[in-house]
Protein backbone atom coordinates (compact mmCIF):
# COMPACT_ATOMS: atom_id res chain seq x y z
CA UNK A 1 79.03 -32.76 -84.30
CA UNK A 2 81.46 -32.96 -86.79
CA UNK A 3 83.28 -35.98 -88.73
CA UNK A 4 86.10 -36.37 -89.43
CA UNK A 5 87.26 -40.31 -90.92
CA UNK A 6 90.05 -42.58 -92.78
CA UNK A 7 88.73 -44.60 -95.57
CA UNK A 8 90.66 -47.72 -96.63
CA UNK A 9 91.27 -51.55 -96.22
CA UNK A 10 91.92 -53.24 -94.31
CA UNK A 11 92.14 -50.94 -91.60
CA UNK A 12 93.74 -53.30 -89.33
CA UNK A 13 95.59 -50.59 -86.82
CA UNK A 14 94.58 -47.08 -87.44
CA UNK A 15 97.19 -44.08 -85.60
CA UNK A 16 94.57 -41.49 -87.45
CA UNK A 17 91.45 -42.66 -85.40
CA UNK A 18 93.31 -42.00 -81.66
CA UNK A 19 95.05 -39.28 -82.89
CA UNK A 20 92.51 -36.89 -83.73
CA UNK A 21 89.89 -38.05 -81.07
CA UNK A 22 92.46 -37.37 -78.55
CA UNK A 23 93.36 -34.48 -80.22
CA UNK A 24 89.44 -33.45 -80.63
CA UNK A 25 89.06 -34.50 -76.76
CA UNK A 26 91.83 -32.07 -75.78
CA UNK A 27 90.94 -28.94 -77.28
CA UNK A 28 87.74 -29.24 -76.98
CA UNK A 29 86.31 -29.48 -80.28
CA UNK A 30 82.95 -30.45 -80.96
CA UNK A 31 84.10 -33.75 -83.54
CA UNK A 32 84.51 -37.17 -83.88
CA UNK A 33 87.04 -39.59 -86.32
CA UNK A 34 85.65 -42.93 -87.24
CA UNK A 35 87.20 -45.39 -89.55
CA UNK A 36 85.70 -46.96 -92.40
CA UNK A 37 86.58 -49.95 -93.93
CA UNK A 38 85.40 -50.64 -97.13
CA UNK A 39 86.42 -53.23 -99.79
CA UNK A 40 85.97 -51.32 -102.62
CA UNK A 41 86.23 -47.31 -103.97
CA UNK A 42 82.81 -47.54 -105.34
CA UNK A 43 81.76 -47.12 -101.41
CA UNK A 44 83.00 -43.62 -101.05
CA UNK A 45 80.03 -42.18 -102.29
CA UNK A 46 77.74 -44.13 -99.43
CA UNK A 47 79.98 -42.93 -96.74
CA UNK A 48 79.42 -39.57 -98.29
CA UNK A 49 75.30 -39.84 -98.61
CA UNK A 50 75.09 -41.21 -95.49
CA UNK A 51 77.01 -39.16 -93.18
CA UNK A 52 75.70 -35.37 -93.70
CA UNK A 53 78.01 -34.03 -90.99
CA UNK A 54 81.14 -35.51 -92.54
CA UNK A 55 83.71 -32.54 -92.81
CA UNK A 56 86.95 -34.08 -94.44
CA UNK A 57 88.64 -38.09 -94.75
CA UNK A 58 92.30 -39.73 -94.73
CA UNK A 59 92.64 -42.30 -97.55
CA UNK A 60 94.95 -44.66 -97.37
CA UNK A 61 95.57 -48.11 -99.22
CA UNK A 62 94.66 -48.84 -101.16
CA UNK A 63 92.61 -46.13 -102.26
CA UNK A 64 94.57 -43.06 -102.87
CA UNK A 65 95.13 -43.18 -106.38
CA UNK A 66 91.52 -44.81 -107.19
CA UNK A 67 90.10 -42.32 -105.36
CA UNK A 68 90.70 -39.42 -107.73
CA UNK A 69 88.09 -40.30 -110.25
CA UNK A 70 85.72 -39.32 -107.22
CA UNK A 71 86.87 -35.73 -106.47
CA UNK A 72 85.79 -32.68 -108.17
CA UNK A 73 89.00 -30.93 -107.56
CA UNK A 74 92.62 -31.36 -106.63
CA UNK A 75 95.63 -29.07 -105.38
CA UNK A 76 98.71 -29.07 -107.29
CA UNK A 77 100.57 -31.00 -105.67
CA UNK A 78 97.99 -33.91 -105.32
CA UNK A 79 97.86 -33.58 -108.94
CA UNK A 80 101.42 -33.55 -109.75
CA UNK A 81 101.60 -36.43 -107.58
CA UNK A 82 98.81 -38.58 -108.58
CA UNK A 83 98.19 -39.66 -105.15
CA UNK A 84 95.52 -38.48 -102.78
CA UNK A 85 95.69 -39.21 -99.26
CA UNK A 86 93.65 -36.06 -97.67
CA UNK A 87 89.79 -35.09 -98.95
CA UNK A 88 87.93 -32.12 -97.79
CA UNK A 89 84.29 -32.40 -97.95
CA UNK A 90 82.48 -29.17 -98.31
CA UNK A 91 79.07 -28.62 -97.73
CA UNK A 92 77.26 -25.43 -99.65
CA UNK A 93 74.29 -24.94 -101.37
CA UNK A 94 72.76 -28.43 -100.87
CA UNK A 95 75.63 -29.65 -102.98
CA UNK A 96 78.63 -31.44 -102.11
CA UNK A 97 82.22 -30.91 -102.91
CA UNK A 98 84.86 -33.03 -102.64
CA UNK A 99 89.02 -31.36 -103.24
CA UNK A 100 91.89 -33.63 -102.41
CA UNK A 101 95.22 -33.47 -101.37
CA UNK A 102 98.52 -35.11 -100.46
CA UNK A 103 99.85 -34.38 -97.11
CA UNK A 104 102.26 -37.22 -97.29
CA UNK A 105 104.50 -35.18 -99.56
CA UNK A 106 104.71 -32.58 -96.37
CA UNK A 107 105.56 -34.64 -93.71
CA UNK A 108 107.83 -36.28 -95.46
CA UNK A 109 109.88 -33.65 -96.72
CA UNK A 110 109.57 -31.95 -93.09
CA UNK A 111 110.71 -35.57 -91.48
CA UNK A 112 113.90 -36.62 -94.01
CA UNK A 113 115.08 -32.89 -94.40
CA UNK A 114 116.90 -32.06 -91.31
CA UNK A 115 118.85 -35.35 -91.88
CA UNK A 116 120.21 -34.74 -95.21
CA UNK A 117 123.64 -33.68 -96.12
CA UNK A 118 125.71 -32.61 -99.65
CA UNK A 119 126.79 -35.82 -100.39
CA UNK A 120 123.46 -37.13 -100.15
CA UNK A 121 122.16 -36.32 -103.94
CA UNK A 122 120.60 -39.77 -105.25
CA UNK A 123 117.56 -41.85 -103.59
CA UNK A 124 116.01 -45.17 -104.29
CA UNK A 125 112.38 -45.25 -103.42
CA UNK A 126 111.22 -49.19 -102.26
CA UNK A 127 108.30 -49.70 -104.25
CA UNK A 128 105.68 -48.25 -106.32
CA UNK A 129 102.47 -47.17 -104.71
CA UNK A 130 100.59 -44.05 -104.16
CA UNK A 131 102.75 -43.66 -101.33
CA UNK A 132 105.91 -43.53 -103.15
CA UNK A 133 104.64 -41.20 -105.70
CA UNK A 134 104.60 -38.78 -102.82
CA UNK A 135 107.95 -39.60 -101.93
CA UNK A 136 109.31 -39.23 -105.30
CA UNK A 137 107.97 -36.02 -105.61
CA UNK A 138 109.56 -34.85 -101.65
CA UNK A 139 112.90 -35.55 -102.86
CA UNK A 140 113.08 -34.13 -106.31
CA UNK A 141 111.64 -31.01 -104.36
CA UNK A 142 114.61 -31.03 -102.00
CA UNK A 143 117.05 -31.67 -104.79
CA UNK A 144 117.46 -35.54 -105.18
CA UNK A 145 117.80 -37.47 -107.91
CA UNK A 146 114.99 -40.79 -107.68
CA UNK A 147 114.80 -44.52 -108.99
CA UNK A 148 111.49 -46.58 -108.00
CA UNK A 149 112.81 -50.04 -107.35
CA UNK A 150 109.87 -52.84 -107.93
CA UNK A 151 109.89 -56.84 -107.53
CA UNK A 152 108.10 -56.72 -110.85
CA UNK A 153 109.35 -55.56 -113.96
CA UNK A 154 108.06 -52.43 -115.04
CA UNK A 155 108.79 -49.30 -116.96
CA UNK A 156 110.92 -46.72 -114.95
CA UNK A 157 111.62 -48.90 -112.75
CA UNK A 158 114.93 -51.10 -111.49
CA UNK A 159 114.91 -54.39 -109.25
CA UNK A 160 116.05 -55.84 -106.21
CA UNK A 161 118.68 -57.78 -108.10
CA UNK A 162 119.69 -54.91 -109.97
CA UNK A 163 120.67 -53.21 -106.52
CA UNK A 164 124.00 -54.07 -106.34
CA UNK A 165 126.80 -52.68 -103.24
CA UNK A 166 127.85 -50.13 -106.07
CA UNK A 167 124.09 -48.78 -106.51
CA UNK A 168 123.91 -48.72 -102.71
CA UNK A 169 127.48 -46.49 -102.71
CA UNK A 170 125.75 -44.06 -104.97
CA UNK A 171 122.06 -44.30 -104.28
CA UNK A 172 122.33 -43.62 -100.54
CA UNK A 173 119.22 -42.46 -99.36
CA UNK A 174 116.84 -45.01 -99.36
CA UNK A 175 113.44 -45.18 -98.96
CA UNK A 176 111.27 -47.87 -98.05
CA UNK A 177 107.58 -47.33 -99.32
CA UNK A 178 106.30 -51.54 -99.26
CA UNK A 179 104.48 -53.15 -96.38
CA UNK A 180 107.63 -55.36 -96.07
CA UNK A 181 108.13 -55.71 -92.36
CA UNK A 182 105.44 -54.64 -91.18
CA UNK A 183 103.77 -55.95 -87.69
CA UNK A 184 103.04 -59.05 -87.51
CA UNK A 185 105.56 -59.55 -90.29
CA UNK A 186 108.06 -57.63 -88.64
CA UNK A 187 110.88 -60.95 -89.75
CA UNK A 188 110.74 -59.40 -93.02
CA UNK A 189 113.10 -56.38 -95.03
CA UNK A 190 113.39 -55.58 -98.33
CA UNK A 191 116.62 -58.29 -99.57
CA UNK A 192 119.14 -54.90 -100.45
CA UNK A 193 123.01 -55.74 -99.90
CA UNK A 194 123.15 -53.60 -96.41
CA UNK A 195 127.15 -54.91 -96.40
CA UNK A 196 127.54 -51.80 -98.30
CA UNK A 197 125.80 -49.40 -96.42
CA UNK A 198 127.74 -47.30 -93.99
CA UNK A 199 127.76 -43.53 -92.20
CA UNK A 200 126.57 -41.97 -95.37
CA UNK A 201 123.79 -43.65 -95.75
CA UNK A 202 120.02 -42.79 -95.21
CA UNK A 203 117.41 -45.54 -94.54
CA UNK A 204 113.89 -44.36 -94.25
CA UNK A 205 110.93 -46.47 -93.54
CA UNK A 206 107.87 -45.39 -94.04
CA UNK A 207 106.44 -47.99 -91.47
CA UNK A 208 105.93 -46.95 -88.07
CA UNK A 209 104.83 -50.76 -86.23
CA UNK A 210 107.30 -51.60 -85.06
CA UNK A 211 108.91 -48.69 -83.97
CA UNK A 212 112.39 -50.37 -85.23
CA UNK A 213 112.08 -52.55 -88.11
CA UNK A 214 114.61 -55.35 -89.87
CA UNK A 215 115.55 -52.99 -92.97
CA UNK A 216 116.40 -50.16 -90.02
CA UNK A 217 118.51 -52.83 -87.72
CA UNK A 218 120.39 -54.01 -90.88
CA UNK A 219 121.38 -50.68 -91.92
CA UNK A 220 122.27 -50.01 -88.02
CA UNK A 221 124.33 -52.99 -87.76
CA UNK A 222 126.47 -50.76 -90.69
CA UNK A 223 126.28 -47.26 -89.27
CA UNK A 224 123.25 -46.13 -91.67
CA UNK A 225 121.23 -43.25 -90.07
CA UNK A 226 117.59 -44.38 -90.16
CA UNK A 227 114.16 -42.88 -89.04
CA UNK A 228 110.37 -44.69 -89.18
CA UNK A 229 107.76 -43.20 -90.60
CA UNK A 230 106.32 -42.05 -87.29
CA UNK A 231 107.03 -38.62 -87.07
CA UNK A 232 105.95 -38.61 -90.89
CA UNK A 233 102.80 -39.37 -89.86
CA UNK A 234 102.49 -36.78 -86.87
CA UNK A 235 103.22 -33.67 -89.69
CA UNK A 236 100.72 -35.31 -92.30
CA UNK A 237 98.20 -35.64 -89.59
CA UNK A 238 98.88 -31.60 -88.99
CA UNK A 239 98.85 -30.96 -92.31
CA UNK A 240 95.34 -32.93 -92.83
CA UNK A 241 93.83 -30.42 -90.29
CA UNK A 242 94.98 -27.96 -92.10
CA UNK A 243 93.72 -28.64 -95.57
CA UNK A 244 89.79 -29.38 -93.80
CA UNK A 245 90.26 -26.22 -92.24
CA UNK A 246 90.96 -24.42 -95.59
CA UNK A 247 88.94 -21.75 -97.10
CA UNK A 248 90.33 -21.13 -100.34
């Protein structure tokens, strides 16, 4: 049997786990996903030794930057990036190789696409993560112009105070790439002035529990179009199964 698996922590709800068991139990397929948490990067290479059928991993936080150092090759866009989030163990010659890549980058650009318009040409991206790296690089690809927004001050960056309504007027796709209301701290949004928001602007969260967080009811309450991270996470979780069934 095959395994499949999502490295990370904490791994306190996992969509990867019941999506591809279900997906594994519906077509048949002789393979099993299993999470593991582990508290530190250094682990990776136990997980690896230890589980001889293992055929590819998820990474998520906060791993898929750190995890790099462990792969022996990358595609492009992973590299480009600087974010893995997708690892594809092969298995030849008694020898292990490990390539990674970013599938974040394609469902996101699949997901935000269809609702984009002329006038939308500038983004902020909430946050600075590996997540957002993928982000960045989705909506330079479709055209946008990007600023990373941070609580902390840091270079390239601009912050939460520095969003003003004029910022939001011109910046209006936004993206939000933080934890920040996220169940059980779904009470919480990123503090943006959503007065200015209106039909023209974009709010997309990356967070899919709940289904309809604070930042996306503010922007409602002001006529923003908004969209979870949900279907986001359907098209990476295609794309993953694509990249472990590679043969390049």
């Amino acid at each position: 049997m095959d395994i499949y698996g999502l490295i990370g922590y904490p791994l306190l709800h996992s969509f990867s786990i019941s999506y591809f068991n279900q997906k594994f139990e519906d077509e048949g397929i002789n393979a099993r996903y299993e999470n593991f948490e582990i508290q530190s990067i250094e682990s990776l290479m136990e997980i690896i030794d230890s589980t001889p059928n293992l055929r590819g991993l998820n990474v998520t936080i906060p791993y898929k930057e750190k995890v790099i150092s462990y792969l022996d090759a990358l595609s492009p866009e992973a590299r480009a990036i600087g974010a893995v989030n997708v690892i594809r163990v092969i298995h030849e010659n008694n020898k292990v190789t490990l390539k990674g890549y970013n599938s974040d980058v394609i469902g996101f650009t699949q997901s935000i696409e269809p609702m984009l318009e002329k006038y939308h040409k500038k983004a902020l991206i909430l946050g600075t993560g590996g997540a957002s790296k993928a982000i960045d690089y989705g909506l330079k690809s479709l055209g946008l112009e990007t600023v990373f927004v941070s609580r902390y001050k840091r270079p390239g960056t601009i912050q939460y105070t520095d969003v003003t309504p004029e910022v939001i007027k011109e910046y209006n796709v936004i993206v939000n790439c933080t934890p920040c209301g996220m169940y059980p701290h779904s009470d919480e949004c990123p503090q943006l002035p959503y007065e200015a928001m209106d039909n023209h602007t974009i709010l997309y969260d990356l967070i899919y529990n709940p289904d309809e967080t604070l930042f996306m009811k503010n922007g409602i309450e002001y006529g923003a179009n908004v969209k979870n991270g949900l279907e986001m996470l359907l098209l990476q979780a295609f794309a993953s199964w694509e990249f472990w069934n590679n043969k390049d």
